[in-house]
N, C-alpha and C. Protein backbone atom coordinates (compact mmCIF):
# COMPACT_ATOMS: atom_id res chain seq x y z
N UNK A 1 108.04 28.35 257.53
CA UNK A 1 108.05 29.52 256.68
C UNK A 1 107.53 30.72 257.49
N UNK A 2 108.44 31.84 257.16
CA UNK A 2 107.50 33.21 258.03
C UNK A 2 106.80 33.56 257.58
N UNK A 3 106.07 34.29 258.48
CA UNK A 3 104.90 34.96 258.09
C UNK A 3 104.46 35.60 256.66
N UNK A 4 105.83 36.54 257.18
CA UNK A 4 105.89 37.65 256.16
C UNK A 4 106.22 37.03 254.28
N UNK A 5 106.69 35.83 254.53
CA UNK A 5 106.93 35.32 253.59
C UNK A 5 105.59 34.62 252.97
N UNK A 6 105.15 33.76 253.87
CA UNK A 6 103.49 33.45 253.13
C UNK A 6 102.61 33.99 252.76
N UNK A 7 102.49 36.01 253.11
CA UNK A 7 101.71 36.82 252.89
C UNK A 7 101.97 37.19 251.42
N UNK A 8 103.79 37.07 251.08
CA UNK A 8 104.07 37.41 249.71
C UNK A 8 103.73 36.70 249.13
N UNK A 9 103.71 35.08 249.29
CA UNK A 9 103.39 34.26 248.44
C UNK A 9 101.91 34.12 248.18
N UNK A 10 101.24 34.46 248.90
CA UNK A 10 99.43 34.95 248.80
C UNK A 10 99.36 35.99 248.18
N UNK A 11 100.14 37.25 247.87
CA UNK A 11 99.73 38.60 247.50
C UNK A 11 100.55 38.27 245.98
N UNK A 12 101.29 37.27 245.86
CA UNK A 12 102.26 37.11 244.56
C UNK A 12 101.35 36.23 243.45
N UNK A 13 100.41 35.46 244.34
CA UNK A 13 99.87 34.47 243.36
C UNK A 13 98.21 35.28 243.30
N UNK A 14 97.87 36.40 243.84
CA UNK A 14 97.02 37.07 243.74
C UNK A 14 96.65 37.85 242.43
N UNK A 15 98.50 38.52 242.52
CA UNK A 15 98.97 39.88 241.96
C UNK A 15 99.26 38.41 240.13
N UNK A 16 99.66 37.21 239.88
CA UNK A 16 99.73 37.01 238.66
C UNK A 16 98.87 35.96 238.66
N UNK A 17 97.80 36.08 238.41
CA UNK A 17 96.64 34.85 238.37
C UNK A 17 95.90 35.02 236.91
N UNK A 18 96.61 35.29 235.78
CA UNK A 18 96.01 34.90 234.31
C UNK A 18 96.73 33.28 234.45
N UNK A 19 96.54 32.64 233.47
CA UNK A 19 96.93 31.59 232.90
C UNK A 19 97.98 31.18 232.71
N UNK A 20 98.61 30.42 233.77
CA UNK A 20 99.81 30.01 233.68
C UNK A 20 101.20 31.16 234.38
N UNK A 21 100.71 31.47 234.78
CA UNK A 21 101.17 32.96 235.13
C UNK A 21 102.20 32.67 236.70
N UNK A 22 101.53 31.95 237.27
CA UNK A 22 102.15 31.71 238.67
C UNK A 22 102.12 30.06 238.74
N UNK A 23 103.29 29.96 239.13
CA UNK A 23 102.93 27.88 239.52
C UNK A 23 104.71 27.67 240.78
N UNK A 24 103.59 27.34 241.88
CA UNK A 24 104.77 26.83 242.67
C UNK A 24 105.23 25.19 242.24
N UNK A 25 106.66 25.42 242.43
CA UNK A 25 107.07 23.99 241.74
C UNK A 25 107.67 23.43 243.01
N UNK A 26 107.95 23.76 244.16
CA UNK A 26 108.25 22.49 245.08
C UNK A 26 108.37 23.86 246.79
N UNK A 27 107.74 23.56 247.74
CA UNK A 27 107.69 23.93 249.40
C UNK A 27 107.77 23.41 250.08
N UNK A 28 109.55 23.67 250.86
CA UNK A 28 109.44 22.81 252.25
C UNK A 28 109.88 23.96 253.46
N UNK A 29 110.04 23.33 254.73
CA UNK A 29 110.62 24.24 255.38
C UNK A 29 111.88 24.32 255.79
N UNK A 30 112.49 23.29 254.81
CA UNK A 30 114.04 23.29 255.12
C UNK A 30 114.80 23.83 253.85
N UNK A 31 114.51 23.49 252.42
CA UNK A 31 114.87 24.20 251.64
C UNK A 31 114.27 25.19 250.98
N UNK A 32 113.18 25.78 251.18
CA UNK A 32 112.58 26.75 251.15
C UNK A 32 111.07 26.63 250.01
N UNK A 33 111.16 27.81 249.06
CA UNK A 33 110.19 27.71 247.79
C UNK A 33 110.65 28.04 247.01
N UNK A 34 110.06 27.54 245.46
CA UNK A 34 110.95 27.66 244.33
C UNK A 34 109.32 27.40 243.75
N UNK A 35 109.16 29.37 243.07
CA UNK A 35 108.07 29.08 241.56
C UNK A 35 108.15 29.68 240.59
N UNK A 36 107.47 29.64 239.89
CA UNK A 36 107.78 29.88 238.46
C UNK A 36 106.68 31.41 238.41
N UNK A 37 107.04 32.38 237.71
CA UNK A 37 106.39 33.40 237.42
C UNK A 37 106.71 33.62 235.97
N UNK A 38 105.43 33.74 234.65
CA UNK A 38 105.76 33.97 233.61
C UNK A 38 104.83 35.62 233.66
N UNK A 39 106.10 36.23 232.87
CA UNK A 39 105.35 38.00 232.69
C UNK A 39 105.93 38.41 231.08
N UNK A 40 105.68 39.77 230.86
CA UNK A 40 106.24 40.20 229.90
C UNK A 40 107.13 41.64 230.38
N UNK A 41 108.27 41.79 229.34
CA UNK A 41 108.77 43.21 229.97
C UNK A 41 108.82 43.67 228.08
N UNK A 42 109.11 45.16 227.97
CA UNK A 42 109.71 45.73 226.63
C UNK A 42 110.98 45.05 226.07
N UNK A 43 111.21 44.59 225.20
CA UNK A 43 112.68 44.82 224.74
C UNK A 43 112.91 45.65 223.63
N UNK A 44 113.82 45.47 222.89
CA UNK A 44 114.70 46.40 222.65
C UNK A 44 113.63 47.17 220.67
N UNK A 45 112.91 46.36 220.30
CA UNK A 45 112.24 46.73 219.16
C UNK A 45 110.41 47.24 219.71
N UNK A 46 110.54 47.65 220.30
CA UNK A 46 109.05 48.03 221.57
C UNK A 46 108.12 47.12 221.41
N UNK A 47 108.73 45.41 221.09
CA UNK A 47 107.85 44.34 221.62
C UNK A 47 108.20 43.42 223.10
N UNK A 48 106.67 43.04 223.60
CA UNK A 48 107.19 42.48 224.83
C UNK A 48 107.43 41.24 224.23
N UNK A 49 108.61 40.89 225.15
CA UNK A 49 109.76 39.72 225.60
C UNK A 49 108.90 38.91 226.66
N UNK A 50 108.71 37.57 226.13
CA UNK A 50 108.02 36.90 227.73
C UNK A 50 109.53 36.23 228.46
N UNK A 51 108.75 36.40 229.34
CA UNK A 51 109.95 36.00 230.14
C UNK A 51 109.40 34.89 231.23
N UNK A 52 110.08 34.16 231.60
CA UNK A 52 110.08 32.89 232.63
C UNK A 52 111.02 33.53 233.92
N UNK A 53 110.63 33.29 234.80
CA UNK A 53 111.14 34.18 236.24
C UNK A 53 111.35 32.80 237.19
N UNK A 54 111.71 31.86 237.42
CA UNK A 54 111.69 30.88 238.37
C UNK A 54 113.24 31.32 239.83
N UNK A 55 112.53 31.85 241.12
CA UNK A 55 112.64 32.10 242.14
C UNK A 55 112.63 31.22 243.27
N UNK A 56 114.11 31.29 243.91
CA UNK A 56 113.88 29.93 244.85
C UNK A 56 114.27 30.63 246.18
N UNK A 57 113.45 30.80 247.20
CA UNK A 57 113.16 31.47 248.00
C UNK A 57 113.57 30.59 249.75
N UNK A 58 114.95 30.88 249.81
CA UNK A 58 115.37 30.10 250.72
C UNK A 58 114.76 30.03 252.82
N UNK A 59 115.14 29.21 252.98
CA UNK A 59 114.56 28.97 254.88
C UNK A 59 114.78 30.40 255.14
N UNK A 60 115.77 31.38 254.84
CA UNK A 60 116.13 31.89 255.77
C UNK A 60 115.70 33.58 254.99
N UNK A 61 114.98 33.46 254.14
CA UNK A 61 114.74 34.22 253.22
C UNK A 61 113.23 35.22 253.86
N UNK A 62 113.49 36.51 254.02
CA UNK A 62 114.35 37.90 252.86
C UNK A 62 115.63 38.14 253.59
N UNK A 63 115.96 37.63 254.68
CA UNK A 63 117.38 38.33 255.12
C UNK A 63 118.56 37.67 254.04
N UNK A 64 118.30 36.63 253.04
CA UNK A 64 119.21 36.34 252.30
C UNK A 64 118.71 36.94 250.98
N UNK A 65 119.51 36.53 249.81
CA UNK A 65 118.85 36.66 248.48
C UNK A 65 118.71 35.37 247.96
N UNK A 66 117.12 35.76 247.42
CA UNK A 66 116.65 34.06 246.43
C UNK A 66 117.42 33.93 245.68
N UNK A 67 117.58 32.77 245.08
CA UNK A 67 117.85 32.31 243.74
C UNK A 67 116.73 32.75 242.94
N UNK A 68 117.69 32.98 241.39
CA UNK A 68 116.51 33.49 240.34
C UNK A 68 117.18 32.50 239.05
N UNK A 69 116.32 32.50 238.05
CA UNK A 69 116.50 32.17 237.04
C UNK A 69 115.79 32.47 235.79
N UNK A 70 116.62 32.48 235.05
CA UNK A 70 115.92 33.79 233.83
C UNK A 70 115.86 32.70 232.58
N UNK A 71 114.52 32.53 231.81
CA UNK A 71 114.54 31.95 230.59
C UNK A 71 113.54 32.87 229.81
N UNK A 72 114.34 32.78 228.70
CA UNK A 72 112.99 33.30 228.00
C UNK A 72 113.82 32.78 225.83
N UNK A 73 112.25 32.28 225.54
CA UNK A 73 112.75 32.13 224.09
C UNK A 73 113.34 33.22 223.02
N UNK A 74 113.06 34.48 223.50
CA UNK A 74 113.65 35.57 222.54
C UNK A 74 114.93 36.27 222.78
N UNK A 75 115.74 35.53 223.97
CA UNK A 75 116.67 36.45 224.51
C UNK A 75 117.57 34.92 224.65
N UNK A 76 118.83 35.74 223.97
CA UNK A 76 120.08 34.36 223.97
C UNK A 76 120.38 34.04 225.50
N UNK A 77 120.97 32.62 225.84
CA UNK A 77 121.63 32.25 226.83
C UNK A 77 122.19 33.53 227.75
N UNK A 78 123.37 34.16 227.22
CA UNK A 78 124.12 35.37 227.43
C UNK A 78 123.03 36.56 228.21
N UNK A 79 122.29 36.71 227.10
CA UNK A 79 121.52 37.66 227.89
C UNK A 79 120.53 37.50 228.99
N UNK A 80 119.76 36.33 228.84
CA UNK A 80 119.43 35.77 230.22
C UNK A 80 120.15 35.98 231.74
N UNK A 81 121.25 35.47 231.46
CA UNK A 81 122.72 35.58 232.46
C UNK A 81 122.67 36.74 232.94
N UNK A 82 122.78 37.86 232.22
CA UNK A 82 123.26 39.08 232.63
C UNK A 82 121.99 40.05 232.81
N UNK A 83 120.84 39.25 232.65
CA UNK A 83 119.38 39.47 233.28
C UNK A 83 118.78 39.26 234.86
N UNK A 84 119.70 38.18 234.74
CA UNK A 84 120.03 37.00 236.16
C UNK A 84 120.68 38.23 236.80
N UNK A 85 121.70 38.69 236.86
CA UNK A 85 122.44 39.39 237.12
C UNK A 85 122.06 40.80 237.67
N UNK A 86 121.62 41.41 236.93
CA UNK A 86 121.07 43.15 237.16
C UNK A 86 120.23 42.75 238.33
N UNK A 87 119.04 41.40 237.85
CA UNK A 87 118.09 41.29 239.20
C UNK A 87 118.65 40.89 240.64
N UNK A 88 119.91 40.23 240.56
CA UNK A 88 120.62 39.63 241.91
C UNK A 88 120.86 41.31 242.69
N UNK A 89 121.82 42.15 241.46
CA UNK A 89 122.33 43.53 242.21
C UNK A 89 121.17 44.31 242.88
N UNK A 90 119.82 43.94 241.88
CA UNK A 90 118.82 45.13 242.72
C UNK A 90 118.34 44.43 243.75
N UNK A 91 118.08 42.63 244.12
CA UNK A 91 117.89 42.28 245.03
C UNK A 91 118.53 42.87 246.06
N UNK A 92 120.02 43.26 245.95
CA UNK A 92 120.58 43.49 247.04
C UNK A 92 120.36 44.78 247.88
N UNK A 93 120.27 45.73 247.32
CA UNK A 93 119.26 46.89 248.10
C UNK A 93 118.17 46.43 248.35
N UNK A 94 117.51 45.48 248.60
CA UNK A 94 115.99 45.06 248.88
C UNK A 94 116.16 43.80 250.14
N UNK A 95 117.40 43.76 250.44
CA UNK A 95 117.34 42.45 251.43
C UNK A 95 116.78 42.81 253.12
N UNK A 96 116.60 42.02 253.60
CA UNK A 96 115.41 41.70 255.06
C UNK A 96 114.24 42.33 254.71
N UNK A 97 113.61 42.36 253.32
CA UNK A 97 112.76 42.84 253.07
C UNK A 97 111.72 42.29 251.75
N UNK A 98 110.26 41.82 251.88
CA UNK A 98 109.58 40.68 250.83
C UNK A 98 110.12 41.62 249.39
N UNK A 99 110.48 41.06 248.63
CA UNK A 99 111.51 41.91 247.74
C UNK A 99 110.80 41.43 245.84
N UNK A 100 110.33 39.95 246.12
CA UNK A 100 110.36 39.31 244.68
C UNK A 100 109.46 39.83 243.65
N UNK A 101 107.73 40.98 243.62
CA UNK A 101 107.40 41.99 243.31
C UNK A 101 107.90 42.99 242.62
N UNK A 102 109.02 43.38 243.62
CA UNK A 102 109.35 44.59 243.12
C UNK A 102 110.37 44.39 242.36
N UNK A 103 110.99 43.18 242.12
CA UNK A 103 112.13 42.17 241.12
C UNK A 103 111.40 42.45 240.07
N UNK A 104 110.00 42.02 239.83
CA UNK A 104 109.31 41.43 238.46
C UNK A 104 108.98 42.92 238.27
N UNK A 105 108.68 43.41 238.74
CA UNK A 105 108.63 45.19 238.58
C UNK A 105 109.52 45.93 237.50
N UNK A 106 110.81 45.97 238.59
CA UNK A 106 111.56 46.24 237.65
C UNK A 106 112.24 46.21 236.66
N UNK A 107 112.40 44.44 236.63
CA UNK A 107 112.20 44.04 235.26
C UNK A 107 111.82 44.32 234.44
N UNK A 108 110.39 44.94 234.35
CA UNK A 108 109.54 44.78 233.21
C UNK A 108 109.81 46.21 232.88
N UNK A 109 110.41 47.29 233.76
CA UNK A 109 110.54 48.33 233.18
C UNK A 109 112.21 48.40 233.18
N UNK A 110 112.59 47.85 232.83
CA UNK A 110 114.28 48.20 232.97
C UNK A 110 114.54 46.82 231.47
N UNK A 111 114.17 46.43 231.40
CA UNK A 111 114.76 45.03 230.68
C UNK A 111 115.16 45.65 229.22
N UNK A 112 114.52 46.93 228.71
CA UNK A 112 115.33 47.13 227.63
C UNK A 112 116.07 47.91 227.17
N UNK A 113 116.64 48.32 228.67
CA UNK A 113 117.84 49.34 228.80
C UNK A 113 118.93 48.06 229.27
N UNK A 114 118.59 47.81 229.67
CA UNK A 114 119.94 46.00 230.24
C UNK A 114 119.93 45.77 228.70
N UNK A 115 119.73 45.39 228.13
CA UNK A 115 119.67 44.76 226.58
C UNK A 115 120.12 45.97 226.19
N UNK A 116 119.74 46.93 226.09
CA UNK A 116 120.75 48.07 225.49
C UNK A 116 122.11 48.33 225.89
N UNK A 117 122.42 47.80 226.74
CA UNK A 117 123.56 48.21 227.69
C UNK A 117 123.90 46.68 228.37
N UNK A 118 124.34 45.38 227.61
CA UNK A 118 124.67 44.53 228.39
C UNK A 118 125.88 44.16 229.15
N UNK A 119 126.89 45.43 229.34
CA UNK A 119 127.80 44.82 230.01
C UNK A 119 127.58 44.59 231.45
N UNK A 120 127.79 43.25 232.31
CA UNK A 120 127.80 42.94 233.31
C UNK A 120 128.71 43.44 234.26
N UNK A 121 128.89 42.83 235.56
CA UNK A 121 129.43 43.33 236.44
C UNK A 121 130.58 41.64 236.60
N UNK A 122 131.14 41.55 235.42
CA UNK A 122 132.11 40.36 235.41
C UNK A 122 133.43 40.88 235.78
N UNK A 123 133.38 41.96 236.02
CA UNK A 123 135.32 42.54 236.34
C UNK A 123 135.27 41.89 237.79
N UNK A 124 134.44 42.56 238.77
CA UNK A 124 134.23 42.01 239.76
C UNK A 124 133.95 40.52 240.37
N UNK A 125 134.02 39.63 239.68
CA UNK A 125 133.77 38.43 240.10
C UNK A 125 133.32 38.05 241.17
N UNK A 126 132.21 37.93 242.11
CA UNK A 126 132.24 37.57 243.13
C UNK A 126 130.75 37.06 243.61
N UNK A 127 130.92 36.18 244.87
CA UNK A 127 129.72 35.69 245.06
C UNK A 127 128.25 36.45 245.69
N UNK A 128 127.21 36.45 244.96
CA UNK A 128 126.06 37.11 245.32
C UNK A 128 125.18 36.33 246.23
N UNK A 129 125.44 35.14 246.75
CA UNK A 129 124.84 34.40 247.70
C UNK A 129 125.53 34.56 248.95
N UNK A 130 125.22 34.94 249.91
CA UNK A 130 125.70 34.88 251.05
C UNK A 130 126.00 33.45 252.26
N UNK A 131 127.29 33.03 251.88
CA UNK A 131 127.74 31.63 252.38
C UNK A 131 126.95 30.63 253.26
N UNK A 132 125.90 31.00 254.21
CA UNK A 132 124.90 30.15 254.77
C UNK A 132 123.21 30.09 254.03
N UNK A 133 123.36 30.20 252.62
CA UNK A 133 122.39 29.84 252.03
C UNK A 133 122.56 28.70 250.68
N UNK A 134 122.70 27.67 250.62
CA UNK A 134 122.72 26.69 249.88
C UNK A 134 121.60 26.87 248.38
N UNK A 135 122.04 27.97 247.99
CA UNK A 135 121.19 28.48 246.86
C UNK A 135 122.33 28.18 245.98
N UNK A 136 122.06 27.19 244.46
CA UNK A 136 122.78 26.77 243.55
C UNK A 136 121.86 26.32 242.03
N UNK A 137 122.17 27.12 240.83
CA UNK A 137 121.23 26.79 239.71
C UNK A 137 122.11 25.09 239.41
N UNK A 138 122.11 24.05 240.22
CA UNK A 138 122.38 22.89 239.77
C UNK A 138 123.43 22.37 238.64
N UNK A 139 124.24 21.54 238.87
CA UNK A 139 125.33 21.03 237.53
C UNK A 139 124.97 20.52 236.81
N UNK A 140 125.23 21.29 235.57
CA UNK A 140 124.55 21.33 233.96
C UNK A 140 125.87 20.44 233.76
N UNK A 141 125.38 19.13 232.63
CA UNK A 141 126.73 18.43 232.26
C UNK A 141 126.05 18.42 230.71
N UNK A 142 126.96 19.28 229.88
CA UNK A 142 126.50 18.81 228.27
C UNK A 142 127.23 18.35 227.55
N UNK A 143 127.58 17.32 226.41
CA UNK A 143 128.28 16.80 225.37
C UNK A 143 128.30 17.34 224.35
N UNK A 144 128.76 18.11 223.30
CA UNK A 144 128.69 18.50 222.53
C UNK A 144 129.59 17.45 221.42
N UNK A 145 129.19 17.12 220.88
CA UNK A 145 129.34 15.96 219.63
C UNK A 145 129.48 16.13 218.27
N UNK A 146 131.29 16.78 217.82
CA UNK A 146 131.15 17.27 216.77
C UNK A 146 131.62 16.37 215.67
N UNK A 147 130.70 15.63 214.63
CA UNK A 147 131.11 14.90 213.77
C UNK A 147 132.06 15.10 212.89
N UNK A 148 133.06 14.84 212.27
CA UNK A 148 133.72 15.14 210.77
C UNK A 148 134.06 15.97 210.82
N UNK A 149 134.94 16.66 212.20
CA UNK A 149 136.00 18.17 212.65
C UNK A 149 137.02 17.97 211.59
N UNK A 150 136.86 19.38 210.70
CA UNK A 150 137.69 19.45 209.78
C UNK A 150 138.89 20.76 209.98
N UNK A 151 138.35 21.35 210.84
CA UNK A 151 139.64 23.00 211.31
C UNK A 151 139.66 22.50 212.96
N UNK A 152 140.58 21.84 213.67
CA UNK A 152 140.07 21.42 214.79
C UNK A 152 140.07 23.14 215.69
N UNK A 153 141.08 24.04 215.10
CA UNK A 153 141.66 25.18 215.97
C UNK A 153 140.23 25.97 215.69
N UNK A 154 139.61 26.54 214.34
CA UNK A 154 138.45 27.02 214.24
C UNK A 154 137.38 26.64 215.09
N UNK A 155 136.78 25.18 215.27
CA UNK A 155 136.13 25.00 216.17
C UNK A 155 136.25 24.84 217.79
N UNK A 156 137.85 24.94 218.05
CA UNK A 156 138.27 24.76 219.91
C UNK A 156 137.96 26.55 219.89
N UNK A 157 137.81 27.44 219.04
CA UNK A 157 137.90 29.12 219.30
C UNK A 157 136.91 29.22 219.58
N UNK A 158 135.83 28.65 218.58
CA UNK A 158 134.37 28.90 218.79
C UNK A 158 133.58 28.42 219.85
N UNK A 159 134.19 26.93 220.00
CA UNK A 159 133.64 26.48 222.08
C UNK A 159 133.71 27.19 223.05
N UNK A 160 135.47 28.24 223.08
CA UNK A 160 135.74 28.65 224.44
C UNK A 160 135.29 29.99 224.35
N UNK A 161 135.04 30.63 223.07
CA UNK A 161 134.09 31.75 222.97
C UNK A 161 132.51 31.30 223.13
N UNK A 162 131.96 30.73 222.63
CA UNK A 162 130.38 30.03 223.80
C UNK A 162 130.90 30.23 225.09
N UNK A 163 131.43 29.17 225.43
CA UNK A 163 131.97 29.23 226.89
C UNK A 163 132.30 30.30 227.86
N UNK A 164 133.02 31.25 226.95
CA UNK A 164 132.83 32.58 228.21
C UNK A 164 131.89 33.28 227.77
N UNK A 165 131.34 33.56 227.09
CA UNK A 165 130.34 34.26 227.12
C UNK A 165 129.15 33.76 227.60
N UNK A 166 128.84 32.17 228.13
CA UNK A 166 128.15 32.27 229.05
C UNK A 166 128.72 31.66 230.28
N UNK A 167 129.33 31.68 230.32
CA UNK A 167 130.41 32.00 231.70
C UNK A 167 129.84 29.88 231.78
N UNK A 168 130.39 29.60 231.51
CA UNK A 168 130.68 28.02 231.49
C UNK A 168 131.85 27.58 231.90
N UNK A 169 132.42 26.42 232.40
CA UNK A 169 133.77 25.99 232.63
C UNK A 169 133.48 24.15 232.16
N UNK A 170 134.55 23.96 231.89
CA UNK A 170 134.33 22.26 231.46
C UNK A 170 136.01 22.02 230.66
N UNK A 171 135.86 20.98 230.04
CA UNK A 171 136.91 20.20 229.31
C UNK A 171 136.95 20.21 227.78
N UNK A 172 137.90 20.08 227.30
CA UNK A 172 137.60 20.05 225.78
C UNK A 172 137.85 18.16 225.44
N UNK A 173 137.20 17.46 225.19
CA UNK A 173 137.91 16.18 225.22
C UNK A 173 137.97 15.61 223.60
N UNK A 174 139.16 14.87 223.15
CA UNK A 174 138.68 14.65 221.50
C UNK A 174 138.85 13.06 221.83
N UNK A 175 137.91 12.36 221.39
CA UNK A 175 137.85 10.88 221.67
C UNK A 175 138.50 10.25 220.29
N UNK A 176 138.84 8.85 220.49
CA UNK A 176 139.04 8.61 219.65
C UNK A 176 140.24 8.73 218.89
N UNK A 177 140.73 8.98 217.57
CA UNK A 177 142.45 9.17 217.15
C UNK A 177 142.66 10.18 217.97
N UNK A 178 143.98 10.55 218.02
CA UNK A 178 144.34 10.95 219.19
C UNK A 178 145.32 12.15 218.63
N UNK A 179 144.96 12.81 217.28
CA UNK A 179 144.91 13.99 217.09
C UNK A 179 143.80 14.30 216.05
N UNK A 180 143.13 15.62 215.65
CA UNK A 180 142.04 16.25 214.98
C UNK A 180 142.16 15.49 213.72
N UNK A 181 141.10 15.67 212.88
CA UNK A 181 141.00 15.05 211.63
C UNK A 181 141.95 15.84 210.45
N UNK A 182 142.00 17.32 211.05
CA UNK A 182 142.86 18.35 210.27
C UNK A 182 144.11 17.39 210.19
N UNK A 183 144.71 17.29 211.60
CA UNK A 183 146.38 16.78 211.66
C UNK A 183 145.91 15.63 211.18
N UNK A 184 145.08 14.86 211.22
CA UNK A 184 145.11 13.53 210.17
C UNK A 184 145.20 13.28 208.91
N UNK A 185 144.81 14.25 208.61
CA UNK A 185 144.68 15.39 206.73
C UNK A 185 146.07 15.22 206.60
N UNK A 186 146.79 15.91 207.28
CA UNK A 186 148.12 17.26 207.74
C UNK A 186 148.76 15.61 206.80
N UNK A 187 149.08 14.95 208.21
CA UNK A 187 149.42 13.51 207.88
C UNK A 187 150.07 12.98 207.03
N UNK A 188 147.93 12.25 206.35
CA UNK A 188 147.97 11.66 205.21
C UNK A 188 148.72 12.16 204.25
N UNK A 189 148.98 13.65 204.08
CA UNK A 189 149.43 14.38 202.91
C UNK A 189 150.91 14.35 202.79
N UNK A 190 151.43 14.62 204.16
CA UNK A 190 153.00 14.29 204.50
C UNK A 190 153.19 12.60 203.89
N UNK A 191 152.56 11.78 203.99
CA UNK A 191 153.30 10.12 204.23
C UNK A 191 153.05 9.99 202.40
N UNK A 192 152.15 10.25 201.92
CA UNK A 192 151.69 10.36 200.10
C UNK A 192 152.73 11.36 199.78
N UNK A 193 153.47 12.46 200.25
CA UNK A 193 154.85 12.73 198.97
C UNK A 193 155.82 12.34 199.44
N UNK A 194 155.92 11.57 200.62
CA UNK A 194 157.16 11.19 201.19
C UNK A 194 156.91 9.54 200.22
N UNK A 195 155.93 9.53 200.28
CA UNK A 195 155.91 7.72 198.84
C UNK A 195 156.07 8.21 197.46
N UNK A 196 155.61 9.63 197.50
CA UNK A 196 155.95 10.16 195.83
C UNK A 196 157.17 10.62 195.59
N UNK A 197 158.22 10.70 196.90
CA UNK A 197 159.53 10.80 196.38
C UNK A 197 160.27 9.74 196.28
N UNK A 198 159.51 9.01 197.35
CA UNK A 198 160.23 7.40 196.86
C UNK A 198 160.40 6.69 195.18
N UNK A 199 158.91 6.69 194.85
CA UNK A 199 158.50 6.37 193.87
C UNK A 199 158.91 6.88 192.45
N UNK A 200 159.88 8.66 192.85
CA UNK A 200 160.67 9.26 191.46
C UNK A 200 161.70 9.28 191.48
């Protein structure tokens, strides 16, 4: 680890030393550091928003950009993302340079103008990691398990709207009969007057 990098991480765990405030969660010298910083910033009703800041601070790091990750209980999935986001762009004017400070900085004074103003920079699509840094928020695999689907089209709208709006990719899979319970409805209802015309 450089220098300049262990001085931040001494002046970082200096600068948030209330309770719970700073916690390194794993340091090596091949994949770098990754900790957790909890702060508060304004949002959008002039209460503070806590926020969870977890920063993964690669070998080759400030000439690259860390990984960040944004949680916080008062702010949806979506907006997290596009929290993630504003902080990657201002990282980028801040690179070959100890930068993660002035991240939580501006955060705390910008976070409820981003929330006022959430459109992202999604037209552009493109990667904010620079190809020789193995910085990745890990493959999320979730099941979503919908019992007793009665509109199958109502609920495939409402997945792939979750889905882009937090920028997700995956499968839609329906197990089991091998069309929706709707077309099983659809069906049953077709084969009962096709027996009720038999039957008159």
């Amino acid at each position: 680890m450089a220098e300049p990098v262990r001085e931040e991480l001494s002046a970082l765990a200096a600068i948030f030393c209330g309770p719970h405030e700073w916690e390194v969660l794993s340091r090596s010298e091949t994949d770098g550091t990754v900790f957790r910083i909890h702060t508060k910033a304004e949002g959008l009703s002039d209460v503070d928003i806590p926020l969870e800041l977890v920063f993964h601070l690669p070998a080759n790091y400030p000439l690259c950009l860390p990984g960040i990750s944004v949680n916080s209980e008062d702010l949806t999935r979506a907006q997290c993302v596009t929290v993630k986001e504003k902080l990657l762009e201002q990282a980028e004017n801040l690179l070959s340079e100890p930068m993660v400070h002035e991240l939580v900085l501006w955060i705390q004074q910008n976070l409820r103008y981003i929330l006022n103003h959430p459109e992202t920079g999604s037209g552009s699509e493109k990667c904010t990691f620079p190809t020789s840094t193995t910085v990745d928020d890990g493959l999320w695999i979730t099941l979503l398990h919908l019992d007793h689907m009665r509109a199958k089209t109502k609920y495939v709208k409402t997945v792939e709207k979750w889905a882009s709006d937090l920028r997700l990719t995956g499968r839609l899979m329906f197990m089991g009969v091998p069309d929706s319970s709707e077309n099983l409805q659809s069906r049953c209802g077709l084969k009962w007057k096709e027996m009720q015309r038999k039957n008159d």
